[in-house]
N, C-alpha and C. Protein backbone atom coordinates (compact mmCIF):
# COMPACT_ATOMS: atom_id res chain seq x y z
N UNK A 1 23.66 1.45 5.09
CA UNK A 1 23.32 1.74 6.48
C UNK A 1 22.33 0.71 6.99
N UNK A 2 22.98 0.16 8.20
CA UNK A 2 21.21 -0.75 8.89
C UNK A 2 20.08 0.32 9.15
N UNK A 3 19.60 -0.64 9.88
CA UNK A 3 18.26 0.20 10.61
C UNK A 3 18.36 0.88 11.25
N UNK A 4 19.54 0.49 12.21
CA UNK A 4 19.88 1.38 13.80
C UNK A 4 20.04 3.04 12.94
N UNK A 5 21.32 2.43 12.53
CA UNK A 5 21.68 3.99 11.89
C UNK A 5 20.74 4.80 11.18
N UNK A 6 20.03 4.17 10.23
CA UNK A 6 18.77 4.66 9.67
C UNK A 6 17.94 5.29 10.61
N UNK A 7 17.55 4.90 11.53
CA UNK A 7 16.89 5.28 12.95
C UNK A 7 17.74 6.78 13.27
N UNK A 8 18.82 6.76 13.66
CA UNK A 8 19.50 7.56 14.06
C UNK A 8 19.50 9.00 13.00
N UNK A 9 19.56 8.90 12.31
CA UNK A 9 19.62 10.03 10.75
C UNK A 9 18.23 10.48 10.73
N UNK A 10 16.98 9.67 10.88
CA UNK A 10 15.75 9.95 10.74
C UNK A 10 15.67 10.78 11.87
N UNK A 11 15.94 10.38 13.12
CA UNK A 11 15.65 10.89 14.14
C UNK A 11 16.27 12.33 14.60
N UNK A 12 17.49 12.59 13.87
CA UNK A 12 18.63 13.77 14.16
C UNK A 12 17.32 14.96 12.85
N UNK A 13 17.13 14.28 11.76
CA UNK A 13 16.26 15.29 11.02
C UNK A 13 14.66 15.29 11.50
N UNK A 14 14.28 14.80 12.27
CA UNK A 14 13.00 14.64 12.69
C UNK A 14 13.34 16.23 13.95
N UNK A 15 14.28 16.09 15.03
CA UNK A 15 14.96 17.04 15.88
C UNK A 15 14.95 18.48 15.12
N UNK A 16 15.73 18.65 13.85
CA UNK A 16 15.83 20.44 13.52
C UNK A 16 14.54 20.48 13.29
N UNK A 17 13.39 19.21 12.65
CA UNK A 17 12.08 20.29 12.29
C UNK A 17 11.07 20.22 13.12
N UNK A 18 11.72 19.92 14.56
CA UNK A 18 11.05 19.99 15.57
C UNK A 18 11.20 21.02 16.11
N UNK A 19 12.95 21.46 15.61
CA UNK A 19 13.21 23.23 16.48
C UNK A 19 13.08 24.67 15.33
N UNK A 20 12.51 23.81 14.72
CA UNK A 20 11.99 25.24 13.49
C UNK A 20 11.31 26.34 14.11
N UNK A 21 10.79 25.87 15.34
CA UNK A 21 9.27 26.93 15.78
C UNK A 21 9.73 28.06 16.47
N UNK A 22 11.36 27.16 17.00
CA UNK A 22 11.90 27.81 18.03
C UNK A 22 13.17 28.80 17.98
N UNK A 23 13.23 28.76 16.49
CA UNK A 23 14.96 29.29 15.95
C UNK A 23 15.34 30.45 16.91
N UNK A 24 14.61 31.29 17.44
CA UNK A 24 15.21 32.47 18.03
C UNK A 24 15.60 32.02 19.17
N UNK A 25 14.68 31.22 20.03
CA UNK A 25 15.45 30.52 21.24
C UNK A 25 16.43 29.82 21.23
N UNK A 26 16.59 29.29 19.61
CA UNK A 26 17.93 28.30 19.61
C UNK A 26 19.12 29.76 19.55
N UNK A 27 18.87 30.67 18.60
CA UNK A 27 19.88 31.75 18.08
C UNK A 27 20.11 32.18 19.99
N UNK A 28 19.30 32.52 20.81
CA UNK A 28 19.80 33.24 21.54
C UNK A 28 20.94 32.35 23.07
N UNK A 29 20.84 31.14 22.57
CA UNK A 29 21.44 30.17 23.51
C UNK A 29 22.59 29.32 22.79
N UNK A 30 23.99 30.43 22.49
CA UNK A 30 25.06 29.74 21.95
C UNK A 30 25.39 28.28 21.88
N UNK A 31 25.49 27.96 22.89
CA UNK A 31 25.61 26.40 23.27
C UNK A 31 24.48 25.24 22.03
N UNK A 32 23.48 25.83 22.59
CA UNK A 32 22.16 24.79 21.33
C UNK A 32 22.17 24.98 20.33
N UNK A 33 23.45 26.66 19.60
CA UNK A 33 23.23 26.89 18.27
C UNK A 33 24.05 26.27 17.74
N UNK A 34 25.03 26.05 18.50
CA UNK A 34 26.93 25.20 17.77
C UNK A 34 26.24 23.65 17.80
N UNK A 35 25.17 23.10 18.64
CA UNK A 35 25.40 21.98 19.24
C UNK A 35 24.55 21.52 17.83
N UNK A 36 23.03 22.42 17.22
CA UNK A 36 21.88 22.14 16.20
C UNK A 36 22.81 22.54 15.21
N UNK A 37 24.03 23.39 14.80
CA UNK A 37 24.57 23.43 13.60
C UNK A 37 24.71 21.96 13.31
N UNK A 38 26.26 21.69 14.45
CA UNK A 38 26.63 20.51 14.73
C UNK A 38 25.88 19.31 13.87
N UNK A 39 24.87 19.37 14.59
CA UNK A 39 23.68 17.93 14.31
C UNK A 39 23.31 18.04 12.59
N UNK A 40 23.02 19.49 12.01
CA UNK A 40 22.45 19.48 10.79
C UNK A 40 24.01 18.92 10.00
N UNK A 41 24.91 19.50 10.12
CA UNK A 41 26.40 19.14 8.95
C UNK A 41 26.73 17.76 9.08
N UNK A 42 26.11 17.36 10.62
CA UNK A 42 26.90 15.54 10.56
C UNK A 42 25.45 14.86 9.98
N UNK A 43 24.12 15.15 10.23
CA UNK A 43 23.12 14.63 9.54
C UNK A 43 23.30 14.77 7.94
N UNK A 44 23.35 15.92 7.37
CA UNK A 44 23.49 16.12 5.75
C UNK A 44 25.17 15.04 5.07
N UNK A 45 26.20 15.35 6.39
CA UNK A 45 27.47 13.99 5.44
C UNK A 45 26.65 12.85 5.95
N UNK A 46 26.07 12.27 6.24
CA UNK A 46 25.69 10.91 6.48
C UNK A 46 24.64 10.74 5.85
N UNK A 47 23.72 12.00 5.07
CA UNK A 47 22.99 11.48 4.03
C UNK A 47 23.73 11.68 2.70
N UNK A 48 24.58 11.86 2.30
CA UNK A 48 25.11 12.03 1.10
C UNK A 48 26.03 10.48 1.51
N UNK A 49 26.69 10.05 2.61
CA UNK A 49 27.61 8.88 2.24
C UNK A 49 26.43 7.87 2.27
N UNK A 50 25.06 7.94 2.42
CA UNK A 50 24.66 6.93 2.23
C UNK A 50 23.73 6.27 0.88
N UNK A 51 23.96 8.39 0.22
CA UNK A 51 23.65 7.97 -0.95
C UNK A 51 24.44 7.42 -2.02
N UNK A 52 25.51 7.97 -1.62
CA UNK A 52 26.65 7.27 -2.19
C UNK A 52 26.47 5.50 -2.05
N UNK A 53 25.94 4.70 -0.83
CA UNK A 53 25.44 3.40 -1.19
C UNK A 53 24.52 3.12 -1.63
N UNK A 54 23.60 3.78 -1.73
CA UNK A 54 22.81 3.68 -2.52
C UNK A 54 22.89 3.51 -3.96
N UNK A 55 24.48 4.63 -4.74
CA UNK A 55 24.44 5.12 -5.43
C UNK A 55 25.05 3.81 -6.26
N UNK A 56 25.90 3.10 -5.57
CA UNK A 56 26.50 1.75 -5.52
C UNK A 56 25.29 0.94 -5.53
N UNK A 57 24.61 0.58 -5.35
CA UNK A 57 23.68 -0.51 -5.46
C UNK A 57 22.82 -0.49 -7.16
N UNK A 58 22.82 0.86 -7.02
CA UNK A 58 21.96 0.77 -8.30
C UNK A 58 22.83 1.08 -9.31
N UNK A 59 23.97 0.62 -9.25
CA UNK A 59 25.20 0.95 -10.23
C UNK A 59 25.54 -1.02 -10.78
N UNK A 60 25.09 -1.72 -9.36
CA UNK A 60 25.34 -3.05 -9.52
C UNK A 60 24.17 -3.46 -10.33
N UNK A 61 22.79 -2.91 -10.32
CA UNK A 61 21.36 -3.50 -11.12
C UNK A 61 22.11 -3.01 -12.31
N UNK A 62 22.56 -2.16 -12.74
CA UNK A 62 22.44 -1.49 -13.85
C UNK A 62 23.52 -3.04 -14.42
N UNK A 63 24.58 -3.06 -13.93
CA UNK A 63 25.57 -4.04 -14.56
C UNK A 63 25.17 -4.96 -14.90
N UNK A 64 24.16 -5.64 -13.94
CA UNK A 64 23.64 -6.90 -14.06
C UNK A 64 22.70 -7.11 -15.42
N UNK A 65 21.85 -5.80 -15.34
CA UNK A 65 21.09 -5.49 -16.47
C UNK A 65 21.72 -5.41 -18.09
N UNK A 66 22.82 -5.02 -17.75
CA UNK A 66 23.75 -4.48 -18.74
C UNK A 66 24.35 -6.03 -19.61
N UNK A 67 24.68 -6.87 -18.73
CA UNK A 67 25.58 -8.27 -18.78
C UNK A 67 24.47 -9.08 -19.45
N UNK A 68 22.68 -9.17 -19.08
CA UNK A 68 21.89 -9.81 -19.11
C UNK A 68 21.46 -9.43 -20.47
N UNK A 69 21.33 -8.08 -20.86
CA UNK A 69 21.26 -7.99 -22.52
C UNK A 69 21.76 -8.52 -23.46
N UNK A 70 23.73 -8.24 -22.61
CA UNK A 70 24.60 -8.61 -23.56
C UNK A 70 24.78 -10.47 -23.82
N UNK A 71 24.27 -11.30 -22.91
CA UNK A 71 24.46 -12.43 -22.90
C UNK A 71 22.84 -12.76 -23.54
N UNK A 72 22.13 -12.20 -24.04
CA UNK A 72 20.73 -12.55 -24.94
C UNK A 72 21.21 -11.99 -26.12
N UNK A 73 21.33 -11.23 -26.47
CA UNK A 73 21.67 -10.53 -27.87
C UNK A 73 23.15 -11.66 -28.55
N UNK A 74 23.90 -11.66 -27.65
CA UNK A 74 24.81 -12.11 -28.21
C UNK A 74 24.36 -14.30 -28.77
N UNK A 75 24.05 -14.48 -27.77
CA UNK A 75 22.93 -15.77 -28.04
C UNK A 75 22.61 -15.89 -29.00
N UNK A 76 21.67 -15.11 -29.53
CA UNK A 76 20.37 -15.39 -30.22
C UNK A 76 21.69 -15.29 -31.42
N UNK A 77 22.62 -14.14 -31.84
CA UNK A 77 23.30 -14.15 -32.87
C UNK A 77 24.04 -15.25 -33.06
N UNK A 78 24.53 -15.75 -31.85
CA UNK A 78 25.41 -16.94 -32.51
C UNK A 78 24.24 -18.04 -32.97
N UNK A 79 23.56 -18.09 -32.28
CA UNK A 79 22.50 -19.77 -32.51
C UNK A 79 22.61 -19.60 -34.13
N UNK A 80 22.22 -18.63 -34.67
CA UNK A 80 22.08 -18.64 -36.10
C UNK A 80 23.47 -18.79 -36.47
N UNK A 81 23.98 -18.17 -36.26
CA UNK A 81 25.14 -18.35 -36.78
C UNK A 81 25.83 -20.05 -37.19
N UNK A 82 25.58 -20.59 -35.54
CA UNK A 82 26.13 -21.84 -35.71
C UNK A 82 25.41 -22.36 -36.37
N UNK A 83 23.84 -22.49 -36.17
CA UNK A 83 23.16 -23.24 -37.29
C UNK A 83 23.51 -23.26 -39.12
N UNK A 84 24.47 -22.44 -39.96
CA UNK A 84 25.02 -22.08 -40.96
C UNK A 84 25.81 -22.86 -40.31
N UNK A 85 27.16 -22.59 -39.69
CA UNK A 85 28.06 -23.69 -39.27
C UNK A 85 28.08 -25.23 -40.07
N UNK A 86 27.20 -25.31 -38.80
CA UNK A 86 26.45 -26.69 -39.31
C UNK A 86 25.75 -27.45 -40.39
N UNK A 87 24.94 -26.64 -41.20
CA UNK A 87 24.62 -27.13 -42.19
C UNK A 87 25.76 -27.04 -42.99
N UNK A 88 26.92 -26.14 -43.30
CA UNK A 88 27.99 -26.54 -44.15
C UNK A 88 28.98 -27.45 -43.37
N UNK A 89 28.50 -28.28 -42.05
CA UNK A 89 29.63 -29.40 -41.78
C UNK A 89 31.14 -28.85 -41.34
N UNK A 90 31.03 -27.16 -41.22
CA UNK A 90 31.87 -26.81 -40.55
C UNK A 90 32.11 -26.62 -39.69
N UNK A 91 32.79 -27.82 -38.44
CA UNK A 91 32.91 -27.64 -37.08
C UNK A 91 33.99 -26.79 -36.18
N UNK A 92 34.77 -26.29 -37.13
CA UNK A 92 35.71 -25.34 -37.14
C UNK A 92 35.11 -24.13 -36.52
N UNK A 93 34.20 -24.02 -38.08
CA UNK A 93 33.63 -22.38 -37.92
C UNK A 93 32.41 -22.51 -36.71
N UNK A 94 32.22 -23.71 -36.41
CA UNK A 94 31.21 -23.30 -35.43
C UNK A 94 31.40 -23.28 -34.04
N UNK A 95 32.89 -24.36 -33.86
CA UNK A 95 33.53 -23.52 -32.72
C UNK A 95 33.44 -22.05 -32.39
N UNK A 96 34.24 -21.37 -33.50
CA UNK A 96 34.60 -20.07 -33.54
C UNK A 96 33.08 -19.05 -33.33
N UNK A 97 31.99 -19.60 -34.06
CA UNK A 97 30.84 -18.68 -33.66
C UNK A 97 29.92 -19.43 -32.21
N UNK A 98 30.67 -20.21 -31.94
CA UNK A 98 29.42 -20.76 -30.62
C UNK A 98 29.95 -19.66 -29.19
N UNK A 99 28.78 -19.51 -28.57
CA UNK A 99 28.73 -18.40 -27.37
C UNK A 99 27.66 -18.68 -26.80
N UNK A 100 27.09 -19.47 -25.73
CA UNK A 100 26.34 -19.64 -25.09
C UNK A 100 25.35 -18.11 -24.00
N UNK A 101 24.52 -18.52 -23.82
CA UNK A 101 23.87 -17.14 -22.99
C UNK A 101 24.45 -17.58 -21.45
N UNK A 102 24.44 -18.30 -20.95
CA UNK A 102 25.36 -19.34 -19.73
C UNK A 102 26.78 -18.86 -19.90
N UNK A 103 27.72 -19.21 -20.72
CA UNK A 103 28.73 -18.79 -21.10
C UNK A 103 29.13 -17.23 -20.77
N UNK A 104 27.99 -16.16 -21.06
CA UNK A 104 28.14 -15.43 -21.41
C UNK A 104 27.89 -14.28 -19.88
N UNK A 105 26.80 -15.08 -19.37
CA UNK A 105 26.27 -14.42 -18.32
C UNK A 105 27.19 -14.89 -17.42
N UNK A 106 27.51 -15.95 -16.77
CA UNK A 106 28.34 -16.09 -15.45
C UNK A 106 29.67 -16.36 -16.01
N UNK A 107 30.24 -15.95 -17.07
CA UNK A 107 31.79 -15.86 -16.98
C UNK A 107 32.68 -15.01 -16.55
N UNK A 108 34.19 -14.68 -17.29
CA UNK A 108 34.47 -13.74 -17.04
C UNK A 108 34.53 -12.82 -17.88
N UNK A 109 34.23 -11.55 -17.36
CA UNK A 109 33.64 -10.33 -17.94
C UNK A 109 33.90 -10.22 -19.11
N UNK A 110 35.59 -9.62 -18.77
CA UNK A 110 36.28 -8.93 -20.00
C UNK A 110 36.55 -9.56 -20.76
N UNK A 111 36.64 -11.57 -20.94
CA UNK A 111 36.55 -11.92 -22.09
C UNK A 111 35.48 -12.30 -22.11
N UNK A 112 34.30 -12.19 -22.15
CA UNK A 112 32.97 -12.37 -22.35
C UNK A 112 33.06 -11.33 -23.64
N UNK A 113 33.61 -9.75 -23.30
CA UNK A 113 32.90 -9.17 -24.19
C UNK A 113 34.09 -9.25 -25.39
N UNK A 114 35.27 -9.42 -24.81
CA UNK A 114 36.22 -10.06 -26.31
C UNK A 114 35.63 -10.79 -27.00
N UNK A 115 35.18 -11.73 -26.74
CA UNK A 115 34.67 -12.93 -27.34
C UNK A 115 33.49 -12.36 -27.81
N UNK A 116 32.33 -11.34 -27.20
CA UNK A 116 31.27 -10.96 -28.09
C UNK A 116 31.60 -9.88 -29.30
N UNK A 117 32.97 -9.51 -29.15
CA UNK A 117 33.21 -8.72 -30.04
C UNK A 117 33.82 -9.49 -31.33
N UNK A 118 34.42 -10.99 -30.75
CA UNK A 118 34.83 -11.42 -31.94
C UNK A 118 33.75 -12.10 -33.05
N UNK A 119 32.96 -12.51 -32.22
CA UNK A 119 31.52 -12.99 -32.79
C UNK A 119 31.08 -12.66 -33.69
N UNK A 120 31.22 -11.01 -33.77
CA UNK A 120 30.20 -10.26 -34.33
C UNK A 120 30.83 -9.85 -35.63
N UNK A 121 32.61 -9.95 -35.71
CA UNK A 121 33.67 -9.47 -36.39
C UNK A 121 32.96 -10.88 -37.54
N UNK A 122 33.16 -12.04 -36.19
CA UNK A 122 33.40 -13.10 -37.70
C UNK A 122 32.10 -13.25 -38.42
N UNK A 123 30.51 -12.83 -38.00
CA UNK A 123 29.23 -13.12 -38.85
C UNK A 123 29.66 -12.22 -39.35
N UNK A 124 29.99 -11.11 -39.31
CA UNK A 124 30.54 -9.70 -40.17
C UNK A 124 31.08 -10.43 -41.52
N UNK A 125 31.78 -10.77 -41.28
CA UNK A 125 33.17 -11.47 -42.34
C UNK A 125 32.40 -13.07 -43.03
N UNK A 126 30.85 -13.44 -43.11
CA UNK A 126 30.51 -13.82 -43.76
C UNK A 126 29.55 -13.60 -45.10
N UNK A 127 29.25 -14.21 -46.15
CA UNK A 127 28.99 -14.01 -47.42
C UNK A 127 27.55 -13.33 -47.08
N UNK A 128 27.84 -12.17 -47.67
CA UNK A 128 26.24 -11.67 -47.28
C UNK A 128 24.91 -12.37 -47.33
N UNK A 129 25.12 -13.12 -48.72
CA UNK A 129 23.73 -14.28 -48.92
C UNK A 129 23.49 -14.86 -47.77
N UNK A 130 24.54 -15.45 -47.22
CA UNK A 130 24.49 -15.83 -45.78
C UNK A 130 23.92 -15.47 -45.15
N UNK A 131 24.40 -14.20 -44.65
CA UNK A 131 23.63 -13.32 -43.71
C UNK A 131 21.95 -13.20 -44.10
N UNK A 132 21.93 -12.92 -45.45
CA UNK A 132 20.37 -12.51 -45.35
C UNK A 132 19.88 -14.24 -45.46
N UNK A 133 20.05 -14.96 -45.59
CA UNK A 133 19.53 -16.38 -45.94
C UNK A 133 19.46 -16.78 -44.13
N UNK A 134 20.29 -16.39 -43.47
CA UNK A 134 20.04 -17.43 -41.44
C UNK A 134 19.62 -15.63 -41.01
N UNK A 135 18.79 -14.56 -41.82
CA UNK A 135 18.63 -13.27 -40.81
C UNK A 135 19.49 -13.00 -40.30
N UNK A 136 20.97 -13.05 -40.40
CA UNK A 136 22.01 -12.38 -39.52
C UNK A 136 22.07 -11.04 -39.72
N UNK A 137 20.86 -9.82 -39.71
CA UNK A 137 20.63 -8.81 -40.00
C UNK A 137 21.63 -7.70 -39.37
N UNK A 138 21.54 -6.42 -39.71
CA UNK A 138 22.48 -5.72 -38.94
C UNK A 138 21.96 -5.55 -38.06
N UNK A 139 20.91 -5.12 -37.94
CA UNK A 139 20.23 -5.29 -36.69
C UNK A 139 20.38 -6.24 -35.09
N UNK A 140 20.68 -7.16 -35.77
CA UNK A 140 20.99 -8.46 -34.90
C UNK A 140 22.11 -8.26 -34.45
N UNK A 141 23.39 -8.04 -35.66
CA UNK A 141 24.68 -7.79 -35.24
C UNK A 141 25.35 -6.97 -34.36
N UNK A 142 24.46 -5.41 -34.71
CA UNK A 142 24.74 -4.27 -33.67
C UNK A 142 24.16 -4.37 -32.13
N UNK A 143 23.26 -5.29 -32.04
CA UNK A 143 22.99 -5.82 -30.76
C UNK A 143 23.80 -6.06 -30.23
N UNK A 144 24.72 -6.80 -30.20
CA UNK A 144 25.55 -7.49 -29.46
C UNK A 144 26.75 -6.09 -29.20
N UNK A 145 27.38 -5.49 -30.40
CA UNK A 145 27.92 -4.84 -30.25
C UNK A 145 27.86 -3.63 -28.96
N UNK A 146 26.56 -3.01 -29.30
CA UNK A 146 26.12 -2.03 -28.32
C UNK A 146 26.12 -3.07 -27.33
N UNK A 147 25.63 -3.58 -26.88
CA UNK A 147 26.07 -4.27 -25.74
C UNK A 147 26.84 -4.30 -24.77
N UNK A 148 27.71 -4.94 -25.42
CA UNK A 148 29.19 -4.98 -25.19
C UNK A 148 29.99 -3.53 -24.60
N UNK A 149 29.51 -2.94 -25.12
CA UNK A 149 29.97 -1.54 -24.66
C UNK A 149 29.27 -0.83 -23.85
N UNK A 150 27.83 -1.03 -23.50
CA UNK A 150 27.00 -0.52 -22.17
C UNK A 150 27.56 -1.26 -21.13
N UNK A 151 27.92 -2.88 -21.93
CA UNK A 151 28.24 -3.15 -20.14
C UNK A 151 29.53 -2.58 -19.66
N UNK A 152 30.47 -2.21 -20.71
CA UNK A 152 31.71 -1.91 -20.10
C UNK A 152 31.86 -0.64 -19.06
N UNK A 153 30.78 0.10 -19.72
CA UNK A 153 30.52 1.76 -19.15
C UNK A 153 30.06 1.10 -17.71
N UNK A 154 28.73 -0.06 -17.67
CA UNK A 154 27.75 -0.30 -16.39
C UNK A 154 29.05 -0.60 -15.58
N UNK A 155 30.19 -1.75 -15.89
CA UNK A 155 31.52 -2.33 -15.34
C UNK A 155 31.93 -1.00 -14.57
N UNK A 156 32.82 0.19 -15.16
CA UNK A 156 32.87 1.16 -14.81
C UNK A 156 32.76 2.15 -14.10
N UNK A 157 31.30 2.04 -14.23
CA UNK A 157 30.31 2.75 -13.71
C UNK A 157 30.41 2.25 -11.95
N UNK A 158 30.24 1.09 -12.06
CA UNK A 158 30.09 0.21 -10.85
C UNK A 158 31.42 0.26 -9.85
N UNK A 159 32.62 0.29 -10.56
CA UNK A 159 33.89 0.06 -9.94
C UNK A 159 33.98 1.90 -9.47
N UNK A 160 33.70 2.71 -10.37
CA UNK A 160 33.74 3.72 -9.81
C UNK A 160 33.11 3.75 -7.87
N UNK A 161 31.74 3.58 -8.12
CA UNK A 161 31.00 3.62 -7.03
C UNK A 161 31.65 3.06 -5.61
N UNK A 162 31.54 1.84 -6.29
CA UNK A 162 32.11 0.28 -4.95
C UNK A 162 33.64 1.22 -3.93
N UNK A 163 34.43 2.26 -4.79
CA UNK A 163 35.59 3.05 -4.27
C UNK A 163 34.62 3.97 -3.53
N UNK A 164 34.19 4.54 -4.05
CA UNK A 164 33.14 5.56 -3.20
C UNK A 164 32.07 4.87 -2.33
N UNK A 165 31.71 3.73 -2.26
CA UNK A 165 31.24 3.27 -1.16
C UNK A 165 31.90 2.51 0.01
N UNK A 166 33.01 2.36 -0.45
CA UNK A 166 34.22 1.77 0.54
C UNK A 166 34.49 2.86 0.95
N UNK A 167 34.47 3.83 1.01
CA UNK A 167 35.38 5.18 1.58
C UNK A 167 33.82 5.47 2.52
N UNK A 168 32.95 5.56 2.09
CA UNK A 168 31.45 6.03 2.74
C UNK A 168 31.42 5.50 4.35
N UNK A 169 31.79 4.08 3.82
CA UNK A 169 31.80 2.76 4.91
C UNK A 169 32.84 3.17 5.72
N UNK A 170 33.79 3.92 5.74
CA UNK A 170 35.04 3.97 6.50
C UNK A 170 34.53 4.75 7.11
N UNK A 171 33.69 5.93 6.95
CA UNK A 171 33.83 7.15 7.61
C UNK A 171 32.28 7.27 7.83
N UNK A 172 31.73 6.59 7.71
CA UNK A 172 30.42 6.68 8.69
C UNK A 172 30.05 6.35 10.20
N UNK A 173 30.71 5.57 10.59
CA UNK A 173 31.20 5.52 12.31
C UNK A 173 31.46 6.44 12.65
N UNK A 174 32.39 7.23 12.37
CA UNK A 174 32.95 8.37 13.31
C UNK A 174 31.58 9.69 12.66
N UNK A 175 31.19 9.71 11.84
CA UNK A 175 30.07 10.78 11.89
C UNK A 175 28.86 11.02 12.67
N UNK A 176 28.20 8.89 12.29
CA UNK A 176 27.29 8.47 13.15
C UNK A 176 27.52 8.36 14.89
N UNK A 177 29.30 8.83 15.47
CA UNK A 177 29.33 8.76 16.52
C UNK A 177 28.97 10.20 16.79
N UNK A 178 29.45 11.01 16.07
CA UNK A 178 29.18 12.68 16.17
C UNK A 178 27.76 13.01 16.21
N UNK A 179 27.07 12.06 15.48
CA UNK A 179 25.51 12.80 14.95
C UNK A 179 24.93 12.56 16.64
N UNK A 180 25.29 11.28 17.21
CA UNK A 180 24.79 10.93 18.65
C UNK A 180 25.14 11.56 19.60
N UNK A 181 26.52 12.25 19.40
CA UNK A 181 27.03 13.22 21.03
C UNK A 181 26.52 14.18 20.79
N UNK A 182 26.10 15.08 19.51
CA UNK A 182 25.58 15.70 19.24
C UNK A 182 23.98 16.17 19.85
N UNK A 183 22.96 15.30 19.23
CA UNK A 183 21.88 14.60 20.02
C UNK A 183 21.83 14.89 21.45
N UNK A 184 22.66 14.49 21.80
CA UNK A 184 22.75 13.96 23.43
C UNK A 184 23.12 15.20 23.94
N UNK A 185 23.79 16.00 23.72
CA UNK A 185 24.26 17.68 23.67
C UNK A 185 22.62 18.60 23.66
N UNK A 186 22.42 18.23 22.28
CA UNK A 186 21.38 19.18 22.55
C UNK A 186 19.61 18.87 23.42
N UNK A 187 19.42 17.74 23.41
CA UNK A 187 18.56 16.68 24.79
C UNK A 187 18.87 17.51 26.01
N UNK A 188 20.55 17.68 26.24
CA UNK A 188 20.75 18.12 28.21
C UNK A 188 20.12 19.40 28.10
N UNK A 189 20.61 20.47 26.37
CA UNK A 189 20.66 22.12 26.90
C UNK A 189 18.76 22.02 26.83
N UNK A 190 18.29 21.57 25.67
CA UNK A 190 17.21 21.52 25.28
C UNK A 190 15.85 21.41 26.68
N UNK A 191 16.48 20.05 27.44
CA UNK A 191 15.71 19.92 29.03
C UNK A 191 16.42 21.17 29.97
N UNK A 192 17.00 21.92 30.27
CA UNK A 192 17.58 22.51 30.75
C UNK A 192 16.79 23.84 30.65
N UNK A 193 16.62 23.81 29.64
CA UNK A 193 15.54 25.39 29.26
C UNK A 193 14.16 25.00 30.15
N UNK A 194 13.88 24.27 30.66
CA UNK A 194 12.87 23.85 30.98
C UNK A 194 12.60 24.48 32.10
N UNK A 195 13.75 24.31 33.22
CA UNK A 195 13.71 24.62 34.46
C UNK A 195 14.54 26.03 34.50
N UNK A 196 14.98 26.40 33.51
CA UNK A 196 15.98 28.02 33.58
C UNK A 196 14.50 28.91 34.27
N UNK A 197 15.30 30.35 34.99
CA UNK A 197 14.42 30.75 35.54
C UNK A 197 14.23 32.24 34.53
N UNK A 198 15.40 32.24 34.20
CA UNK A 198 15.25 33.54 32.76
C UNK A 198 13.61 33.45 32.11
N UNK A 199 12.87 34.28 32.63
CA UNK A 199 11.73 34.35 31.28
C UNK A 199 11.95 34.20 29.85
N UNK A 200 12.90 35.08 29.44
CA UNK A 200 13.46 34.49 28.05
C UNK A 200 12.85 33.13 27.03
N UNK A 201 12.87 32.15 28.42
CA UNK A 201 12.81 30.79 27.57
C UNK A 201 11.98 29.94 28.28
């Protein structure tokens, strides 16, 4: 939501707890009671679709967060890794274990995490001395792993939302047009009581 609209939502809930004082005058003047229902049901969907962007935004930190682990963890495992590579002059195997944090962070996703999963298969599948001689600890290894799989959930997680915030986005115009005729409805009856000659009000 911009500002305007933000403005508009603040201002429609700023209105009912302005007519809190007055509920019986609203109850006894049909017109201001349909018009303040009105205003509260289109104010409450326009705070839920906007938490819904909200809900989307912090679905995208989480991914980003998620990707940024997985492209450090997975790093730090290969560097060692390749460094073994290398000292046995195997440029083969160090193809196969090289994975950059660059690589890892701005590629593409789903083979990002293929590739971190194969990583982890092939230090797996070396001579344990190995492992404990370059620290390729399990520790190290299951890093990457877990990883790999938070981000897929954060991926998920995110694509879920982005549908639910595309749908939010569709249908917030026509609410935010309601929340305003609304408004503007209850402004005429609201000044209107002003000059009624009924004691009543």
């Amino acid at each position: 939501m911009n500002a305007e609209e933000t403005a508009t939502l603040r201002s429609a809930k700023q209105v009912g707890l302005d007519l809190q004082p007055f509920q019986d005058l609203i109850d006894g003047f049909a017109p201001l009671q349909e018009a303040n229902q009105a205003r509260a049901e289109y104010a409450a969907a326009i705070a839920a679709k906007a938490g819904q962007q909200e809900g989307n935004t912090l679905a995208a930190t989480s991914k980003e967060a998620a990707r940024e682990h997985l492209a450090r963890t997975a790093a730090t495992l290969s560097q060692r890794a390749v460094a073994y590579a290398l000292a046995q002059g195997d440029l083969p195997l160090k193809q196969r274990l090289s994975l950059t944090y660059a690589d890892l962070r701005y590629g593409e996703a789903a083979e990002d995490v293929r590739h971190v999963r194969e990583l982890v298969a092939a230090v797996s599948a070396l001579p344990a001395a190995v492992r404990t001689r370059y620290r390729l600890t399990p520790e190290l290894l299951q890093a990457p792993a877990d990883a790999a799989t938070a981000f897929e959930q954060a991926d998920a997680d995110h694509a879920t939302n982005q549908g639910s915030t595309r749908l939010a986005s569709l249908e917030l115009p026509a609410l935010l047009a309601g929340l305003r005729r609304q408004l503007a409805i209850m402004q005429r009856l609201t000044a209107s009581l002003a000059t009624d000659p009924d004691p009543r009000y």
